[in-house]
PDB file of N, CA and C in Angstrom:
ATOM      1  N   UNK A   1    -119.690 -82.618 122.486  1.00  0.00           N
ATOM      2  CA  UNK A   1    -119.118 -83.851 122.971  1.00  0.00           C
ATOM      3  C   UNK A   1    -117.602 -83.866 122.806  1.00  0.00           C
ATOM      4  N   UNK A   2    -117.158 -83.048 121.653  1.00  0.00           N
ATOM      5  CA  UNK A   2    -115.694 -83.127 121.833  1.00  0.00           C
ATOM      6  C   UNK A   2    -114.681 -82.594 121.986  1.00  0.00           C
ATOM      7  N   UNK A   3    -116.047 -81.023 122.748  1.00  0.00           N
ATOM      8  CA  UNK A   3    -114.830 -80.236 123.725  1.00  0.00           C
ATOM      9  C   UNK A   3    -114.345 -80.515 124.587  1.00  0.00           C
ATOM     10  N   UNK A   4    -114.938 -82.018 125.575  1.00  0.00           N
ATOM     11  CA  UNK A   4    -114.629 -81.996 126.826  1.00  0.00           C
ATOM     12  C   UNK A   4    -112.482 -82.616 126.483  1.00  0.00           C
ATOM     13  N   UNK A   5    -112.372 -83.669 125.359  1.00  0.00           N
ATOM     14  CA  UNK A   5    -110.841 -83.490 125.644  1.00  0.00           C
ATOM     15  C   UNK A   5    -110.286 -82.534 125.200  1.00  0.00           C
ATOM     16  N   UNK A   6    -110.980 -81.538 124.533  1.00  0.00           N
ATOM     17  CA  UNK A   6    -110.259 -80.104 124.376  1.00  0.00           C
ATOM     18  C   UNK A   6    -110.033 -79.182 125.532  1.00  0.00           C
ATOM     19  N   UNK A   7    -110.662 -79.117 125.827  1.00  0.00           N
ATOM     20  CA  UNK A   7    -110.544 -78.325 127.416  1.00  0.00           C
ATOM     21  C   UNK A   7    -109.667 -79.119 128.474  1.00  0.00           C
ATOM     22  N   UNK A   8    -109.511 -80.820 128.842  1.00  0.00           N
ATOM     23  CA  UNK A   8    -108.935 -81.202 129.397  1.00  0.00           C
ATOM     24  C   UNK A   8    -107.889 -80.998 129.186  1.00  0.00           C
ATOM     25  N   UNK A   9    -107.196 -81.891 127.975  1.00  0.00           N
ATOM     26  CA  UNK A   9    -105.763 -81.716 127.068  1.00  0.00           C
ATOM     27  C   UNK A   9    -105.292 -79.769 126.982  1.00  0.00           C
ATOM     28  N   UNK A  10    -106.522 -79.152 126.837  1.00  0.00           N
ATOM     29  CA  UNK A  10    -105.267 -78.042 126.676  1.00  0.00           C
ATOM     30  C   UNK A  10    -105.411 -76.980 128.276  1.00  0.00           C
ATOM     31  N   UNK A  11    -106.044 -77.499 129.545  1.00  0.00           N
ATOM     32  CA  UNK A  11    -105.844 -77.232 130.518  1.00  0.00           C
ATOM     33  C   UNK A  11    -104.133 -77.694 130.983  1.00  0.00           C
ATOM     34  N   UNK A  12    -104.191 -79.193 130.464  1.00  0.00           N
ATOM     35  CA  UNK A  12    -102.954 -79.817 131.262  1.00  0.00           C
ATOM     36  C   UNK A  12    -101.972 -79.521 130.724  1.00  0.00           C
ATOM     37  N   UNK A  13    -101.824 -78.768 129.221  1.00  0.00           N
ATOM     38  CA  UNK A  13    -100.802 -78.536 128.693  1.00  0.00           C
ATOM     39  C   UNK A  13    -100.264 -76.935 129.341  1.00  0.00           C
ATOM     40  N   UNK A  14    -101.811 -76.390 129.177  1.00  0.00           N
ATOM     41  CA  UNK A  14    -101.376 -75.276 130.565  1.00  0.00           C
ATOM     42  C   UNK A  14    -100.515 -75.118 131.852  1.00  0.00           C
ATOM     43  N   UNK A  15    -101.270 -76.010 132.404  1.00  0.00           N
ATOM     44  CA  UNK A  15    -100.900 -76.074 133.376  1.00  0.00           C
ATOM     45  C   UNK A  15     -99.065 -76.655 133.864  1.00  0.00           C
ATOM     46  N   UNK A  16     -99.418 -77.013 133.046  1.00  0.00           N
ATOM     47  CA  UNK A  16     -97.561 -78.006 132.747  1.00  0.00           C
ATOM     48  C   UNK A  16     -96.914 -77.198 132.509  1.00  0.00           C
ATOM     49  N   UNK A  17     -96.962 -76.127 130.916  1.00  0.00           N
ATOM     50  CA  UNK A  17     -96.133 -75.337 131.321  1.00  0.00           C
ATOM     51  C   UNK A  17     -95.646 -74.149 131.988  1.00  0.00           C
ATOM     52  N   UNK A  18     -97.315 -73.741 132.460  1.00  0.00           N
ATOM     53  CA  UNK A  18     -96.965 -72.608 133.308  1.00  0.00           C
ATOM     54  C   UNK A  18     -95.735 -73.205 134.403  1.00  0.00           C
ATOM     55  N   UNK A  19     -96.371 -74.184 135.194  1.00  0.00           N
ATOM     56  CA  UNK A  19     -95.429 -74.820 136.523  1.00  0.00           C
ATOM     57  C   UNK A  19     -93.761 -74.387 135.908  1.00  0.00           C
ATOM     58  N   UNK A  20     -93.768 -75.443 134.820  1.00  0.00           N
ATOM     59  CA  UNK A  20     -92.235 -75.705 134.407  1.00  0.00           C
ATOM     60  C   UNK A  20     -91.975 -74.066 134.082  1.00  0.00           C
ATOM     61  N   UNK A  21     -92.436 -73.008 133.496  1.00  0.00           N
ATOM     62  CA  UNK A  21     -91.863 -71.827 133.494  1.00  0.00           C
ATOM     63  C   UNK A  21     -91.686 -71.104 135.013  1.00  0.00           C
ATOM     64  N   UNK A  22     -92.592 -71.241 136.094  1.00  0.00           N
ATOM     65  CA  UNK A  22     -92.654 -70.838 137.058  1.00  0.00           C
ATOM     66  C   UNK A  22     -91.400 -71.157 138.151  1.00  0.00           C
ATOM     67  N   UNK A  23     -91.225 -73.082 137.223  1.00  0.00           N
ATOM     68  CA  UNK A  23     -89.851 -73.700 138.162  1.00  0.00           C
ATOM     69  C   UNK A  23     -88.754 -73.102 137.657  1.00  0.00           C
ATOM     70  N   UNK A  24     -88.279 -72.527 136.601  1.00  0.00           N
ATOM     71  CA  UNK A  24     -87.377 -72.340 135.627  1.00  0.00           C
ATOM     72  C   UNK A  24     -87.100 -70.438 136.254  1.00  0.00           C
ATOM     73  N   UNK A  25     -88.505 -70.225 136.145  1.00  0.00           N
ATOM     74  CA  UNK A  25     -87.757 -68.933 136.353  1.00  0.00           C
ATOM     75  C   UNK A  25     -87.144 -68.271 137.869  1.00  0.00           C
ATOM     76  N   UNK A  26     -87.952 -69.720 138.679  1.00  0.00           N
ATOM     77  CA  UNK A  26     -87.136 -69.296 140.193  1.00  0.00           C
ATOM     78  C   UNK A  26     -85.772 -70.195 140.426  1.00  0.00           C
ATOM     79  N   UNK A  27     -85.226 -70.873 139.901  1.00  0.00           N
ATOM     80  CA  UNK A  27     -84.663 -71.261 139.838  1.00  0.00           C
ATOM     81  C   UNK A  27     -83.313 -70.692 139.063  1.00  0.00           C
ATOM     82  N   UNK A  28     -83.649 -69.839 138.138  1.00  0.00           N
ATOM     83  CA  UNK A  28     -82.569 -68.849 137.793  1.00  0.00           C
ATOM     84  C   UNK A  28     -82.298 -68.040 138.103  1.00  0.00           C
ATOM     85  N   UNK A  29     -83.199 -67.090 138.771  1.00  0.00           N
ATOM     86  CA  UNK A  29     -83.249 -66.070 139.969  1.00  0.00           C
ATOM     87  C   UNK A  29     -82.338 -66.298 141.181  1.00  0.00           C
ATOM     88  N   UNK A  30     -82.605 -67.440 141.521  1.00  0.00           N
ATOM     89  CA  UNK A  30     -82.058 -67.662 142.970  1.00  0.00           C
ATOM     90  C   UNK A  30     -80.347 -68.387 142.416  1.00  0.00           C
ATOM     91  N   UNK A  31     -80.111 -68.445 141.186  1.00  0.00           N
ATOM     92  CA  UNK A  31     -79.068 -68.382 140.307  1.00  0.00           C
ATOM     93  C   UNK A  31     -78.541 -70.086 140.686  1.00  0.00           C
ATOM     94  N   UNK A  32     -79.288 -71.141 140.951  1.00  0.00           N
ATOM     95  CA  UNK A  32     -79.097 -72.319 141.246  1.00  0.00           C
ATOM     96  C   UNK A  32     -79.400 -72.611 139.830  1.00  0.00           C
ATOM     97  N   UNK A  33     -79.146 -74.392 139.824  1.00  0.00           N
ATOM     98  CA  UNK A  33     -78.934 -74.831 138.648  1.00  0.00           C
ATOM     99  C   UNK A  33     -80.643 -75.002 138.388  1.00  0.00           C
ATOM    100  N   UNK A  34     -80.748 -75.045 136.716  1.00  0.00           N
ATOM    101  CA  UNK A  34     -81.958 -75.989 136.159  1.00  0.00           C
ATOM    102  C   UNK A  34     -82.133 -77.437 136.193  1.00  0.00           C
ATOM    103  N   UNK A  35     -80.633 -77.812 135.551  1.00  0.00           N
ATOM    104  CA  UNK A  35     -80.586 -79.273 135.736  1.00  0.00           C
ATOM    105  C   UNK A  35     -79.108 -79.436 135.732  1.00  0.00           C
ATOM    106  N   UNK A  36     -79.041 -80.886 136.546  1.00  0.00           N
ATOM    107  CA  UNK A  36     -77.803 -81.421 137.608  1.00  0.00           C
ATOM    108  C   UNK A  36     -76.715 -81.608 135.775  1.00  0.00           C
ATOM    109  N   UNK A  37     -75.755 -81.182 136.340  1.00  0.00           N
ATOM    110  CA  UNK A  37     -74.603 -81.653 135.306  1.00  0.00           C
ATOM    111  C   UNK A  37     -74.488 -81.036 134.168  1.00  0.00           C
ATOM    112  N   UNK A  38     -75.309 -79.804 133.373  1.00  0.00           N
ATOM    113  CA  UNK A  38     -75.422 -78.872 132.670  1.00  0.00           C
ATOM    114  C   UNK A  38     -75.244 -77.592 132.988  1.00  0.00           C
ATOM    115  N   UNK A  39     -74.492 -76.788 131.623  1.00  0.00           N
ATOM    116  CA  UNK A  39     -74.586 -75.488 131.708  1.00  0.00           C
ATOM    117  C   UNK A  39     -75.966 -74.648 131.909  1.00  0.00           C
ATOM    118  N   UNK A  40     -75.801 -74.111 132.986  1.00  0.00           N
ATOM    119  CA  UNK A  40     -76.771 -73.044 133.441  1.00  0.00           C
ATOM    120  C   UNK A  40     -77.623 -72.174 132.692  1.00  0.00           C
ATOM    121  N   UNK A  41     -76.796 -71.809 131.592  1.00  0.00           N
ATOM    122  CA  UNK A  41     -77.705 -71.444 130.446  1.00  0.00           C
ATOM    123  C   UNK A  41     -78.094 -72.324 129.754  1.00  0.00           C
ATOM    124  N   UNK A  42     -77.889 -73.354 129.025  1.00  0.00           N
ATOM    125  CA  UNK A  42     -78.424 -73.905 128.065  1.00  0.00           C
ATOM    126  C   UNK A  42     -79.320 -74.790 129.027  1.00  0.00           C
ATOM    127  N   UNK A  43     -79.497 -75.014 130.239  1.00  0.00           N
ATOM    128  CA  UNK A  43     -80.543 -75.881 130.716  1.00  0.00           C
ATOM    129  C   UNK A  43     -81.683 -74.796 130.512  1.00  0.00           C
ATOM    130  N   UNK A  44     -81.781 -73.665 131.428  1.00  0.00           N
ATOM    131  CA  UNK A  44     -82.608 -72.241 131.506  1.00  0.00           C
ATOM    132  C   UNK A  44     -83.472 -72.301 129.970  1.00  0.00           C
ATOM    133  N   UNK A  45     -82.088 -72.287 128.949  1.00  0.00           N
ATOM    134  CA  UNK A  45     -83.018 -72.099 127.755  1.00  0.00           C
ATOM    135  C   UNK A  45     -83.823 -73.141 127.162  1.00  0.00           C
ATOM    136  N   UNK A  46     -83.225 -74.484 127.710  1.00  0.00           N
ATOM    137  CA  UNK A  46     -84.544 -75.204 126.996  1.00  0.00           C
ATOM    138  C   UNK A  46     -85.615 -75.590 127.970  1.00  0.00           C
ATOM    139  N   UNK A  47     -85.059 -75.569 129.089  1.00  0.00           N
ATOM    140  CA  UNK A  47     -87.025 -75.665 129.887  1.00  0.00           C
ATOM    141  C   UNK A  47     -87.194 -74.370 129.346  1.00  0.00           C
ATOM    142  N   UNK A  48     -87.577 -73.344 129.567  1.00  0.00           N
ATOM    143  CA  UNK A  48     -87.634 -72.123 128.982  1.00  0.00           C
ATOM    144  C   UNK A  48     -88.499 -72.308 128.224  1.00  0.00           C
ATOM    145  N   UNK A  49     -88.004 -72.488 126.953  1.00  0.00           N
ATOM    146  CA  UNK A  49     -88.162 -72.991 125.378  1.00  0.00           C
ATOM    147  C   UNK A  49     -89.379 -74.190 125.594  1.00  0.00           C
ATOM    148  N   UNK A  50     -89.344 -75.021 126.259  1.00  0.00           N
ATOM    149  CA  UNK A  50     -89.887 -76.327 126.521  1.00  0.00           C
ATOM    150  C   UNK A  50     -91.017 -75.628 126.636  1.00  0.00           C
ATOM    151  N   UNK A  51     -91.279 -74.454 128.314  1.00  0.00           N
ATOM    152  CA  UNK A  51     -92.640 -74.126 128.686  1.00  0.00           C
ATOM    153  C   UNK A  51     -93.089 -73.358 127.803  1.00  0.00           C
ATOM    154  N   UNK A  52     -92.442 -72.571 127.049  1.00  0.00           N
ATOM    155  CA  UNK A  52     -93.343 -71.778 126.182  1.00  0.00           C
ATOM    156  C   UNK A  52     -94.133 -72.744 124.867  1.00  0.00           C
ATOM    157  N   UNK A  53     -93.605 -73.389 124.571  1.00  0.00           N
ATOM    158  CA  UNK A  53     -94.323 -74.984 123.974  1.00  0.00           C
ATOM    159  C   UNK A  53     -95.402 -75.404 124.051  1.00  0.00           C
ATOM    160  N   UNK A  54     -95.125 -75.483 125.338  1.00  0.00           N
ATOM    161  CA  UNK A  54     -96.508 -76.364 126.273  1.00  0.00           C
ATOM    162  C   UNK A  54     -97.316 -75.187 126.504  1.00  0.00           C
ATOM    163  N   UNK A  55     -97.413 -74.224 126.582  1.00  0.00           N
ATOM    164  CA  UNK A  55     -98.199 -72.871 126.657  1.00  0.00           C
ATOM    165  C   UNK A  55     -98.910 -72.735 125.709  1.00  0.00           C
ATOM    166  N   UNK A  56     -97.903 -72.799 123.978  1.00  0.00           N
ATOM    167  CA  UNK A  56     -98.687 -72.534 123.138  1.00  0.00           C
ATOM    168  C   UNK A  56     -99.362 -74.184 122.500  1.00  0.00           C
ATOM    169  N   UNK A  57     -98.920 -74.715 122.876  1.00  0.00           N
ATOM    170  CA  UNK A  57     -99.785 -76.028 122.809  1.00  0.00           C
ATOM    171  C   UNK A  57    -101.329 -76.095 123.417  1.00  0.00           C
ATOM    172  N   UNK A  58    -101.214 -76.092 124.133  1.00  0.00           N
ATOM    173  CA  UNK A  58    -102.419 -75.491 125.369  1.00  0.00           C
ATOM    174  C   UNK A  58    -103.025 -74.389 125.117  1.00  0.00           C
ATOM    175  N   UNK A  59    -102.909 -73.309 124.538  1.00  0.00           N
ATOM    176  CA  UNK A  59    -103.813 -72.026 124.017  1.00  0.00           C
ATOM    177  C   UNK A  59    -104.171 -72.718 122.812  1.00  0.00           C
ATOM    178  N   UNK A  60    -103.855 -73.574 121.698  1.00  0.00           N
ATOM    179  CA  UNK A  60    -104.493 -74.228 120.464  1.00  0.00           C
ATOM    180  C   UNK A  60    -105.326 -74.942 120.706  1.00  0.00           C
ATOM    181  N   UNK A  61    -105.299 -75.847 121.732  1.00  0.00           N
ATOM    182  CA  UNK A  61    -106.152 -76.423 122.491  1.00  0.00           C
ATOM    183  C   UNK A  61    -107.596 -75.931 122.674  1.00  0.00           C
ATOM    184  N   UNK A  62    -107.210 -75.083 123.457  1.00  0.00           N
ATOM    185  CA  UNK A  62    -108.330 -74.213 123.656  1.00  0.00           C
ATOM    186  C   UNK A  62    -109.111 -73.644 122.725  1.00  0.00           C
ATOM    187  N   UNK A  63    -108.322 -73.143 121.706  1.00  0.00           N
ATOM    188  CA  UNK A  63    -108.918 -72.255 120.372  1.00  0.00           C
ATOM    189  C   UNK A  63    -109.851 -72.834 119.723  1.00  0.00           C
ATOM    190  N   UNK A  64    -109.483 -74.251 119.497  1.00  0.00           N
ATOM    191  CA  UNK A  64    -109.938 -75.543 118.965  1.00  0.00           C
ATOM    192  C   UNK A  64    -111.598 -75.955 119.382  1.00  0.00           C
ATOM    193  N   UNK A  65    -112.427 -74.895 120.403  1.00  0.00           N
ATOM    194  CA  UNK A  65    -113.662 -75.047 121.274  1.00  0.00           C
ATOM    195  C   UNK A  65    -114.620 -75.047 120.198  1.00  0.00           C
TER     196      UNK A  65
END
């Protein structure tokens, strides 16, 4: 009964940060900004930083079955 918010919660934490790493890393590639009005690196590094978060947030999640 109380895997089902385990599996939900650490799907969405998945899923969140895969996206946000996926946005982050094309977005530095194509050498455009991360975010409006910041240095280019230090935005990069904290979504970056942010998705790997939410990644390992979301694999504990899971572990947690």
């Amino acid at each position: 009964m109380e895997s089902g918010p385990a599996i939900f919660s650490g799907m969405v934490f998945c899923l969140f940060g895969g996206g946000l790493l996926a946005w982050t890393v094309t977005r530095a590639r194509q050498h455009r900004p991360v975010a409006q009005g910041v240095s280019p690196v230090a935005s990069a590094t904290v979504a970056g930083l942010a998705a790997m978060i939410f990644l390992a947030l979301g694999a504990w999640c899971l572990t947690r079955l």
